[in-house]
PDB file of N, CA and C in Angstrom:
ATOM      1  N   UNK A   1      -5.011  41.732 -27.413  1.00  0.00           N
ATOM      2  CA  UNK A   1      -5.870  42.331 -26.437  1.00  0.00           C
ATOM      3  C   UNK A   1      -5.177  43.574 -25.915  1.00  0.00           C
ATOM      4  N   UNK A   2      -6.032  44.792 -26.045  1.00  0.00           N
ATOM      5  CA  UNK A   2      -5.142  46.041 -25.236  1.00  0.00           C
ATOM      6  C   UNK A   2      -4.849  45.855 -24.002  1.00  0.00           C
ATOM      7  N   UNK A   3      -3.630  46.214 -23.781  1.00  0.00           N
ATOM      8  CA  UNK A   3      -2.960  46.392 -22.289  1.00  0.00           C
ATOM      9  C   UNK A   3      -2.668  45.001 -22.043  1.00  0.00           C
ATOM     10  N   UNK A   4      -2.054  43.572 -22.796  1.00  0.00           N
ATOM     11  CA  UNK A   4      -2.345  42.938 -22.367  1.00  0.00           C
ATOM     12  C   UNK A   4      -0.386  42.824 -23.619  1.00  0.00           C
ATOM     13  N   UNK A   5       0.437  42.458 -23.268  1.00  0.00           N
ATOM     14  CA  UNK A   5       1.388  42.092 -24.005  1.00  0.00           C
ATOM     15  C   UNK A   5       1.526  40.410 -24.550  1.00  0.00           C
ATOM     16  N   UNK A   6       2.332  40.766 -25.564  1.00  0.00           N
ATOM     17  CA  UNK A   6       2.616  38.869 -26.311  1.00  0.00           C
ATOM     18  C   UNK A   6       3.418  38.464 -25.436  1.00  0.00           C
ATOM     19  N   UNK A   7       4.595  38.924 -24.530  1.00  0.00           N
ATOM     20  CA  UNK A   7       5.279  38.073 -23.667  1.00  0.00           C
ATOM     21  C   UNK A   7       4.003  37.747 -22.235  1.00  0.00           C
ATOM     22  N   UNK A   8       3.562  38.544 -22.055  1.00  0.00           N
ATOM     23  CA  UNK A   8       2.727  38.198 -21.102  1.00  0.00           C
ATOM     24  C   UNK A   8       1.732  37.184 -21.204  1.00  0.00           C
ATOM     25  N   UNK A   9       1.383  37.007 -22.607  1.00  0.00           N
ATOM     26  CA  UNK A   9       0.380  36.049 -22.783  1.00  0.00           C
ATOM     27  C   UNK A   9       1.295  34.893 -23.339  1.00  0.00           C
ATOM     28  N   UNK A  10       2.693  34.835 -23.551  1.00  0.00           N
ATOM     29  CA  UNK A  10       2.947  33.552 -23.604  1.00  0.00           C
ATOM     30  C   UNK A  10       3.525  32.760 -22.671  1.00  0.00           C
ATOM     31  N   UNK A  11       3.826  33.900 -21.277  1.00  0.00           N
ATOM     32  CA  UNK A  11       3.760  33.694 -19.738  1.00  0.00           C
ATOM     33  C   UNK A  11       2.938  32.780 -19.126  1.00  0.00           C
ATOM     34  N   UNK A  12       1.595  33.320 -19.564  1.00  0.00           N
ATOM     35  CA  UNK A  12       0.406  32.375 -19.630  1.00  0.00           C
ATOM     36  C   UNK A  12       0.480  30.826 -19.568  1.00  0.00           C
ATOM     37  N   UNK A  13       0.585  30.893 -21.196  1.00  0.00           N
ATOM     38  CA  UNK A  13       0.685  29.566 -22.188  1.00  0.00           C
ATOM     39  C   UNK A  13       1.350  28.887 -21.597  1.00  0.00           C
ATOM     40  N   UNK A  14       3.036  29.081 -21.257  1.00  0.00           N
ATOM     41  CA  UNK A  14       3.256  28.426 -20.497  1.00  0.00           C
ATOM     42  C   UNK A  14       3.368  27.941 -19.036  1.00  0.00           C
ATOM     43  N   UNK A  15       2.391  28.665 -18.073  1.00  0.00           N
ATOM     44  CA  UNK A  15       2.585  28.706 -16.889  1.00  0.00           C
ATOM     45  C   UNK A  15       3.270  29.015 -15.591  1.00  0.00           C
ATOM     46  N   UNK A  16       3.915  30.593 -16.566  1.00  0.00           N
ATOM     47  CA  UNK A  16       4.783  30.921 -15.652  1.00  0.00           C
ATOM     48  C   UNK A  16       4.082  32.353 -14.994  1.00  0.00           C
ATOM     49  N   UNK A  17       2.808  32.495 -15.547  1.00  0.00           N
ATOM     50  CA  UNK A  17       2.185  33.242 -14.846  1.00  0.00           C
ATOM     51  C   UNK A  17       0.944  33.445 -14.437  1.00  0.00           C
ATOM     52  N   UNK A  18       0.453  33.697 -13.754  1.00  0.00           N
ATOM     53  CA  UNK A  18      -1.244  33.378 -13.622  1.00  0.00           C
ATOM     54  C   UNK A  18      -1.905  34.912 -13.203  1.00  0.00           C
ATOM     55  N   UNK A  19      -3.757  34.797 -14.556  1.00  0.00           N
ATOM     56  CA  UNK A  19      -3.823  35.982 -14.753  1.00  0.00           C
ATOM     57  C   UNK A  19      -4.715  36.166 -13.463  1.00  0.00           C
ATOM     58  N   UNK A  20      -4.774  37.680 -12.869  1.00  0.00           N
ATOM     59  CA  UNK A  20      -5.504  38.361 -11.647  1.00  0.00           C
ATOM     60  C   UNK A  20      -6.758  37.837 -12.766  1.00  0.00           C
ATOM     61  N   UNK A  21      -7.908  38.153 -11.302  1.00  0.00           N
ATOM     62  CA  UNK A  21      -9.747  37.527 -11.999  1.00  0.00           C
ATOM     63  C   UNK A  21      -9.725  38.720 -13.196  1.00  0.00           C
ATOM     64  N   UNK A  22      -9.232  40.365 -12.634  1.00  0.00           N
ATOM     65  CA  UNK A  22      -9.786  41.261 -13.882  1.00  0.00           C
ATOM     66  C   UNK A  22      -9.145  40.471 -15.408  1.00  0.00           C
ATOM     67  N   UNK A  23      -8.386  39.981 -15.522  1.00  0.00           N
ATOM     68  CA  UNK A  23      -7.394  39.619 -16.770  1.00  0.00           C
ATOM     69  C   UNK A  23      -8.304  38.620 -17.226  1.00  0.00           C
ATOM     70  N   UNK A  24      -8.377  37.623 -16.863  1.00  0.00           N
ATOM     71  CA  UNK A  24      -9.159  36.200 -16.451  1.00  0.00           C
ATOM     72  C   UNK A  24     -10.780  36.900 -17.482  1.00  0.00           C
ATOM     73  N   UNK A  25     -11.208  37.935 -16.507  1.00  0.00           N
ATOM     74  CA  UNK A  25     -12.128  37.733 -17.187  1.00  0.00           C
ATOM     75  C   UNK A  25     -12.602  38.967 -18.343  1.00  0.00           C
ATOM     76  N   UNK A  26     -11.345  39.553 -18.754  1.00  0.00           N
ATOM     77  CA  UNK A  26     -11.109  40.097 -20.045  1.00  0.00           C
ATOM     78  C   UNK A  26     -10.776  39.105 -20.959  1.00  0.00           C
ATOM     79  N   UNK A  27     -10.116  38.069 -20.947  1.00  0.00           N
ATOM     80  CA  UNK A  27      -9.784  37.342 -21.469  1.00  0.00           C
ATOM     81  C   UNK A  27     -11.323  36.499 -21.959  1.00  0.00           C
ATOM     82  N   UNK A  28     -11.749  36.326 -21.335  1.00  0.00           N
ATOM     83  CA  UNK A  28     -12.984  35.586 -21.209  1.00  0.00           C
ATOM     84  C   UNK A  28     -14.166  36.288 -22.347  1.00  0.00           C
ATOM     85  N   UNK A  29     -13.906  37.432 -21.776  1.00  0.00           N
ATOM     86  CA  UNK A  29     -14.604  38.587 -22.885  1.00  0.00           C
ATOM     87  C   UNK A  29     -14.362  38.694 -24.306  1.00  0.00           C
ATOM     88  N   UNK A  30     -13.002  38.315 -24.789  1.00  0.00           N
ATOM     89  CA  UNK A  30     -12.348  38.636 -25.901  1.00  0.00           C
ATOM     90  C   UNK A  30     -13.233  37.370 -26.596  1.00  0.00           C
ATOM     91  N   UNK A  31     -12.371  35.839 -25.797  1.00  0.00           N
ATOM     92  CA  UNK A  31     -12.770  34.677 -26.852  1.00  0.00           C
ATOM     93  C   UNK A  31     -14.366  34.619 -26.166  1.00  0.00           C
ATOM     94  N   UNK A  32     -15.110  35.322 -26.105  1.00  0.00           N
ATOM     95  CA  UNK A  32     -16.675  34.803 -25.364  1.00  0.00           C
ATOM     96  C   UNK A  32     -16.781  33.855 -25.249  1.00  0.00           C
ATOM     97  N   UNK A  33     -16.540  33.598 -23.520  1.00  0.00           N
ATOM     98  CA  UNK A  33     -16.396  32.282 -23.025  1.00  0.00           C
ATOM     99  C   UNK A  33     -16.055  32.857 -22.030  1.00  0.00           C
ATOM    100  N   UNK A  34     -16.657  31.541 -20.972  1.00  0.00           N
ATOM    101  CA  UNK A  34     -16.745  31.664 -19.740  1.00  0.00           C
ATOM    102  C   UNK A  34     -15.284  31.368 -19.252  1.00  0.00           C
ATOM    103  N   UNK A  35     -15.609  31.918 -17.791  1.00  0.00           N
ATOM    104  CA  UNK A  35     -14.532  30.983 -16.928  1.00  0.00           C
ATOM    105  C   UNK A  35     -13.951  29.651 -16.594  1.00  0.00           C
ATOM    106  N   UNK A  36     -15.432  29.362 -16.699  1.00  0.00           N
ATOM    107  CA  UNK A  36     -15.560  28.172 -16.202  1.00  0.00           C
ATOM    108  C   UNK A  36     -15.086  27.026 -17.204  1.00  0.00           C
ATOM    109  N   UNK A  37     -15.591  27.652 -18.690  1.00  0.00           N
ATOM    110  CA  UNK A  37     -15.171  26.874 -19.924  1.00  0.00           C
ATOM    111  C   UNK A  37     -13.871  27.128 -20.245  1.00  0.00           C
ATOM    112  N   UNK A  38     -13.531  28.160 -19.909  1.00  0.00           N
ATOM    113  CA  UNK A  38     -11.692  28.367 -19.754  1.00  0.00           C
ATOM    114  C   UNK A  38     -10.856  27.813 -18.731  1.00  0.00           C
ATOM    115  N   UNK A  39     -11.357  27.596 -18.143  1.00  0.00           N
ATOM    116  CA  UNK A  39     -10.157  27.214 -16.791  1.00  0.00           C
ATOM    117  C   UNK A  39     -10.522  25.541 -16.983  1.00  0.00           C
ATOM    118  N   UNK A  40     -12.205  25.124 -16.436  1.00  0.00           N
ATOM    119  CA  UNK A  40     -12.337  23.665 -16.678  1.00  0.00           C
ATOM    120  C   UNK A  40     -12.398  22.834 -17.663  1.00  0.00           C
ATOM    121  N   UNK A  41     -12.834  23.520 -19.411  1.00  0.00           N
ATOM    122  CA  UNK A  41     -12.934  22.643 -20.432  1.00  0.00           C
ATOM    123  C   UNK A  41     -14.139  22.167 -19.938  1.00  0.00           C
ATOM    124  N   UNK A  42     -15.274  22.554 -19.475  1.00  0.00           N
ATOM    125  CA  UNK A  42     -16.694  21.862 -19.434  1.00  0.00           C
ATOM    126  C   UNK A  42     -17.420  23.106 -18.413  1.00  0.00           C
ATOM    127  N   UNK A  43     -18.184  23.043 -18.718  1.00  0.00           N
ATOM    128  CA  UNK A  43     -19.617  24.337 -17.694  1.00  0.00           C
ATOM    129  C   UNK A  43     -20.034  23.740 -16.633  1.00  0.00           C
ATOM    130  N   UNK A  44     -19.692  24.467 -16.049  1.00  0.00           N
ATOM    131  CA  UNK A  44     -20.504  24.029 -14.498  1.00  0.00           C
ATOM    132  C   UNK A  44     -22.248  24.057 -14.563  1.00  0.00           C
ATOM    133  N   UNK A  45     -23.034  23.808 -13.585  1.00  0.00           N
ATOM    134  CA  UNK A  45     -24.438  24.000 -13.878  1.00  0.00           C
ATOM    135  C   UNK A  45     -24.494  25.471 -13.152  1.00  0.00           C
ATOM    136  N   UNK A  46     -25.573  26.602 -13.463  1.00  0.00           N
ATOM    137  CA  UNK A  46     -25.445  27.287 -13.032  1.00  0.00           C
ATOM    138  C   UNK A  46     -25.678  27.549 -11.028  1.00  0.00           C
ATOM    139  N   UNK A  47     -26.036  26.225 -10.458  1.00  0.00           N
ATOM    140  CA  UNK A  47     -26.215  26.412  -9.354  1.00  0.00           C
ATOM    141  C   UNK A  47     -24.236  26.412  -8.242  1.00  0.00           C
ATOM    142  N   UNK A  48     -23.570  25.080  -9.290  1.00  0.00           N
ATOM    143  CA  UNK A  48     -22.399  25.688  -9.038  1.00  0.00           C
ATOM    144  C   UNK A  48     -21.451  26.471  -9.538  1.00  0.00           C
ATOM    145  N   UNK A  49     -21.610  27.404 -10.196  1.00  0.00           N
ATOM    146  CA  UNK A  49     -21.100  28.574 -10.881  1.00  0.00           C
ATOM    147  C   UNK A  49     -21.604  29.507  -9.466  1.00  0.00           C
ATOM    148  N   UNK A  50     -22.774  29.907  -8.999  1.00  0.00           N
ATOM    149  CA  UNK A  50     -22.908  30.740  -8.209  1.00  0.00           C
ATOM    150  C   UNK A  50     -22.313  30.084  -6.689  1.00  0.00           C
ATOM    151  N   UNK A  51     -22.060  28.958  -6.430  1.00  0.00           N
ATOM    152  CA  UNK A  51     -21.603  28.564  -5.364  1.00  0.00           C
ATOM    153  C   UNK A  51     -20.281  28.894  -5.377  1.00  0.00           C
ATOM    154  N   UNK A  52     -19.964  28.624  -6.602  1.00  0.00           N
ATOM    155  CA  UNK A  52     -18.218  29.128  -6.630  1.00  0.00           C
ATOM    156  C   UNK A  52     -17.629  30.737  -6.331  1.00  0.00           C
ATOM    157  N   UNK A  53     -18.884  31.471  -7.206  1.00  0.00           N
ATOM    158  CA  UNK A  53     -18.359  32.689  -7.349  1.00  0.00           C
ATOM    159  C   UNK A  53     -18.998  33.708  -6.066  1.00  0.00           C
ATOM    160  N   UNK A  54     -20.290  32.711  -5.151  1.00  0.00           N
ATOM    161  CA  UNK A  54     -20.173  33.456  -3.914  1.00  0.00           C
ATOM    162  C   UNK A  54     -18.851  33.316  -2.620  1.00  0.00           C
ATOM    163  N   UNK A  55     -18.764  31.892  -2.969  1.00  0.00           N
ATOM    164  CA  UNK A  55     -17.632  31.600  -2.172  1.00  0.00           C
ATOM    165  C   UNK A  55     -16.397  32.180  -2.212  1.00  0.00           C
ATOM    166  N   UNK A  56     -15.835  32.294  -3.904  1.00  0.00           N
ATOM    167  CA  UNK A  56     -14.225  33.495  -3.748  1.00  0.00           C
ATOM    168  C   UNK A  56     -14.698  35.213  -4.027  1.00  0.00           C
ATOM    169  N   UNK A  57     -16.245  35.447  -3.818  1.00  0.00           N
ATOM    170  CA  UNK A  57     -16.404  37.005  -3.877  1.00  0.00           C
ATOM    171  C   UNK A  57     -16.149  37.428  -2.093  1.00  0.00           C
ATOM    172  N   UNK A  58     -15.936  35.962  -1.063  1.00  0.00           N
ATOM    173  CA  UNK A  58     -15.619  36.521   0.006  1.00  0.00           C
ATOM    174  C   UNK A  58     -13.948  36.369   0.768  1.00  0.00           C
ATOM    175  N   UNK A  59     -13.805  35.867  -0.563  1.00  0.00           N
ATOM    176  CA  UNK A  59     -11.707  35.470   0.175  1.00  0.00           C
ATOM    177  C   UNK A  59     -11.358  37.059  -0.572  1.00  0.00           C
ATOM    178  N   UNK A  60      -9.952  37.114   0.297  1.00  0.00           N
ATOM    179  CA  UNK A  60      -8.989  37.978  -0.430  1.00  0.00           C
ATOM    180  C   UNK A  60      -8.469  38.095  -1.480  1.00  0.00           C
ATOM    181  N   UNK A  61      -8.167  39.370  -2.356  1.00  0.00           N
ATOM    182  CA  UNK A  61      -7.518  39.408  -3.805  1.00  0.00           C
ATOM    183  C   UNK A  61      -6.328  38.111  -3.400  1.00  0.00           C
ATOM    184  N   UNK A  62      -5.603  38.047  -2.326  1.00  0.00           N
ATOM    185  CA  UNK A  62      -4.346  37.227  -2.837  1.00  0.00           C
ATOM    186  C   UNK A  62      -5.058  35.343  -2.901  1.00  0.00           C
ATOM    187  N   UNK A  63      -5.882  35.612  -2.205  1.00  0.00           N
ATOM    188  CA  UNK A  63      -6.717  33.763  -1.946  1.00  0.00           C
ATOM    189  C   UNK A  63      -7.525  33.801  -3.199  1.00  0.00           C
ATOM    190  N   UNK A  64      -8.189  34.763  -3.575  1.00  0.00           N
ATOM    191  CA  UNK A  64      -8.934  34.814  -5.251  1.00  0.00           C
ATOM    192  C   UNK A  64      -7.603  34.165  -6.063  1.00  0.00           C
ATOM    193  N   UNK A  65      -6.401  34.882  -6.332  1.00  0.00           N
ATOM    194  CA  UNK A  65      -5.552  34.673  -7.185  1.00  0.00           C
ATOM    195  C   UNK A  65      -4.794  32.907  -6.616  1.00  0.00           C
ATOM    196  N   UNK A  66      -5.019  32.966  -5.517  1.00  0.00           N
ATOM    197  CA  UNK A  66      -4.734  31.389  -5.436  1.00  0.00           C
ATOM    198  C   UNK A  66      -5.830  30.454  -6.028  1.00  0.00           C
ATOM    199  N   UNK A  67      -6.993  30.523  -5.535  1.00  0.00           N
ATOM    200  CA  UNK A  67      -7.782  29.743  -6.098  1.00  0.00           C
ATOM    201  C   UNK A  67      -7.787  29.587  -7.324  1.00  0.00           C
ATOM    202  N   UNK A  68      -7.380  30.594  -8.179  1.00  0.00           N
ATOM    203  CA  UNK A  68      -7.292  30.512  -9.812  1.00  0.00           C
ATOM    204  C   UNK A  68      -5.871  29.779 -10.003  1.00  0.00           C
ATOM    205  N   UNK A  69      -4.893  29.742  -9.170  1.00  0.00           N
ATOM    206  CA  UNK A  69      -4.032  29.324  -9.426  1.00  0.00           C
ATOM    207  C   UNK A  69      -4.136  27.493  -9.162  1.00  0.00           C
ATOM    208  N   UNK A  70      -4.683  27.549  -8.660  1.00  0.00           N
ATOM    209  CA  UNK A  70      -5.125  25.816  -8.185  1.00  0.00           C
ATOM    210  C   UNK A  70      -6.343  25.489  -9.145  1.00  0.00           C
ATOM    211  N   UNK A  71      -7.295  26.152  -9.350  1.00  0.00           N
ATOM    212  CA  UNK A  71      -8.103  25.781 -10.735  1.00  0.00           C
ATOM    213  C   UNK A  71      -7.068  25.608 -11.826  1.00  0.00           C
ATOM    214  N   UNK A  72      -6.124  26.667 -12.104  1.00  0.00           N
ATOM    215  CA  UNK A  72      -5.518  25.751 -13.629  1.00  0.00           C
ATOM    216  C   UNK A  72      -5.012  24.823 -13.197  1.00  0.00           C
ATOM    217  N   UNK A  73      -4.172  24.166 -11.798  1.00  0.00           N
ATOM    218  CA  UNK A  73      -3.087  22.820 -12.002  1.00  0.00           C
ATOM    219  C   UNK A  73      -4.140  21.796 -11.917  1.00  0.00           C
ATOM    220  N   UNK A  74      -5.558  21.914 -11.303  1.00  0.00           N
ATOM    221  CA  UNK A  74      -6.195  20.759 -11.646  1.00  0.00           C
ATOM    222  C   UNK A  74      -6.951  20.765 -13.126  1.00  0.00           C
ATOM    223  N   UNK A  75      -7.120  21.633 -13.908  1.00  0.00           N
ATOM    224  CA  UNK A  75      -7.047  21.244 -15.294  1.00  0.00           C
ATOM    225  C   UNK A  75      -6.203  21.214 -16.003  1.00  0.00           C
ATOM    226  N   UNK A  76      -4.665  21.721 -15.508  1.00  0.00           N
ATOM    227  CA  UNK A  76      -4.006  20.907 -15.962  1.00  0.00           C
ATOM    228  C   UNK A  76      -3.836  19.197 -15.917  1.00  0.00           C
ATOM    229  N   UNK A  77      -4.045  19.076 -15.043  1.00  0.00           N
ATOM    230  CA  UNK A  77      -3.998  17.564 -13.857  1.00  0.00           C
ATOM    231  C   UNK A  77      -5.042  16.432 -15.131  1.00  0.00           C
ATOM    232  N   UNK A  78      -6.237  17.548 -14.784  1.00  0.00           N
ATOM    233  CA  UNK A  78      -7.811  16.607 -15.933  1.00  0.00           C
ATOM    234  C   UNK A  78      -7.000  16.224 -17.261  1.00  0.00           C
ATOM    235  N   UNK A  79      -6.297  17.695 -17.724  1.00  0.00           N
ATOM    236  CA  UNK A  79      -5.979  17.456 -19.346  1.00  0.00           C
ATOM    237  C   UNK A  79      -4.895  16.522 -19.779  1.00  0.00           C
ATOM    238  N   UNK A  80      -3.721  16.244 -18.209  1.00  0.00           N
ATOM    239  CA  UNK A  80      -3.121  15.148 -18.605  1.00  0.00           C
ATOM    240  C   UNK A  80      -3.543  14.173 -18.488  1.00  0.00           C
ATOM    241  N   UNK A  81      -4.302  13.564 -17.568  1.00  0.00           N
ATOM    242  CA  UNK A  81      -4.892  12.663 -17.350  1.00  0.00           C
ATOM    243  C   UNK A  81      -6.113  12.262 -18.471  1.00  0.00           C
ATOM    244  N   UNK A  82      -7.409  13.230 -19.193  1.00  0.00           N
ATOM    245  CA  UNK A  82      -7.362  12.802 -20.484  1.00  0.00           C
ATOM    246  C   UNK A  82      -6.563  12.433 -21.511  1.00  0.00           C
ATOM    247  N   UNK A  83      -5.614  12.710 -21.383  1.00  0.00           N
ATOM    248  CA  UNK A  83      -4.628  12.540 -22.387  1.00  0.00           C
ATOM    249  C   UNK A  83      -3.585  11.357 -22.222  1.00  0.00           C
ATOM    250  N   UNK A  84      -4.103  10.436 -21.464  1.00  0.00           N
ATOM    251  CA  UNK A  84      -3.420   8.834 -20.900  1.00  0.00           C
ATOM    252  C   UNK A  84      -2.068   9.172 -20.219  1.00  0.00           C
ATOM    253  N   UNK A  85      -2.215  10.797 -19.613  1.00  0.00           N
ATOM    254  CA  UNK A  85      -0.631  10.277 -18.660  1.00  0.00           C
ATOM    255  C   UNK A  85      -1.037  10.535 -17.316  1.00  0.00           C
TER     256      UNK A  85
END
């Protein structure tokens, strides 16, 4: 992805960095796919997709970037927990 480096994206991978929403949703753009299917592994319905995204279009860039940061540890959380641990 332009502007987007291999150490940075394996920053990612492993969780030592978390992307701002613009990244998030370049990223999103590249593999076409949502957010929602990226961060949760399942689609929201569209009534909470817009509940979500009116709710952090009114927090701050640094509370946006938290909330994304707490969306991945609870899919992380889902994916261990599918995964019997």
């Amino acid at each position: 992805m332009a502007g987007i480096s291999r150490d940075y994206v394996s920053k990612l991978e492993q969780g030592k960095s978390f992307p701002k929403v613009e990244v998030l949703l370049a990223i999103c753009e590249v593999l076409k796919t949502t957010p929602d299917l990226l961060i949760f592994g399942s689609t929201m319905t569209e009534d909470r997709q817009h509940e979500l995204l009116k709710l952090s279009s009114q927090l701050s860039p640094e509370l946006q970037d938290l909330l994304i940061k707490i969306a991945q540890v609870l899919k992380a959380y889902q994916s261990s927990k599918n995964a019997g641990g």
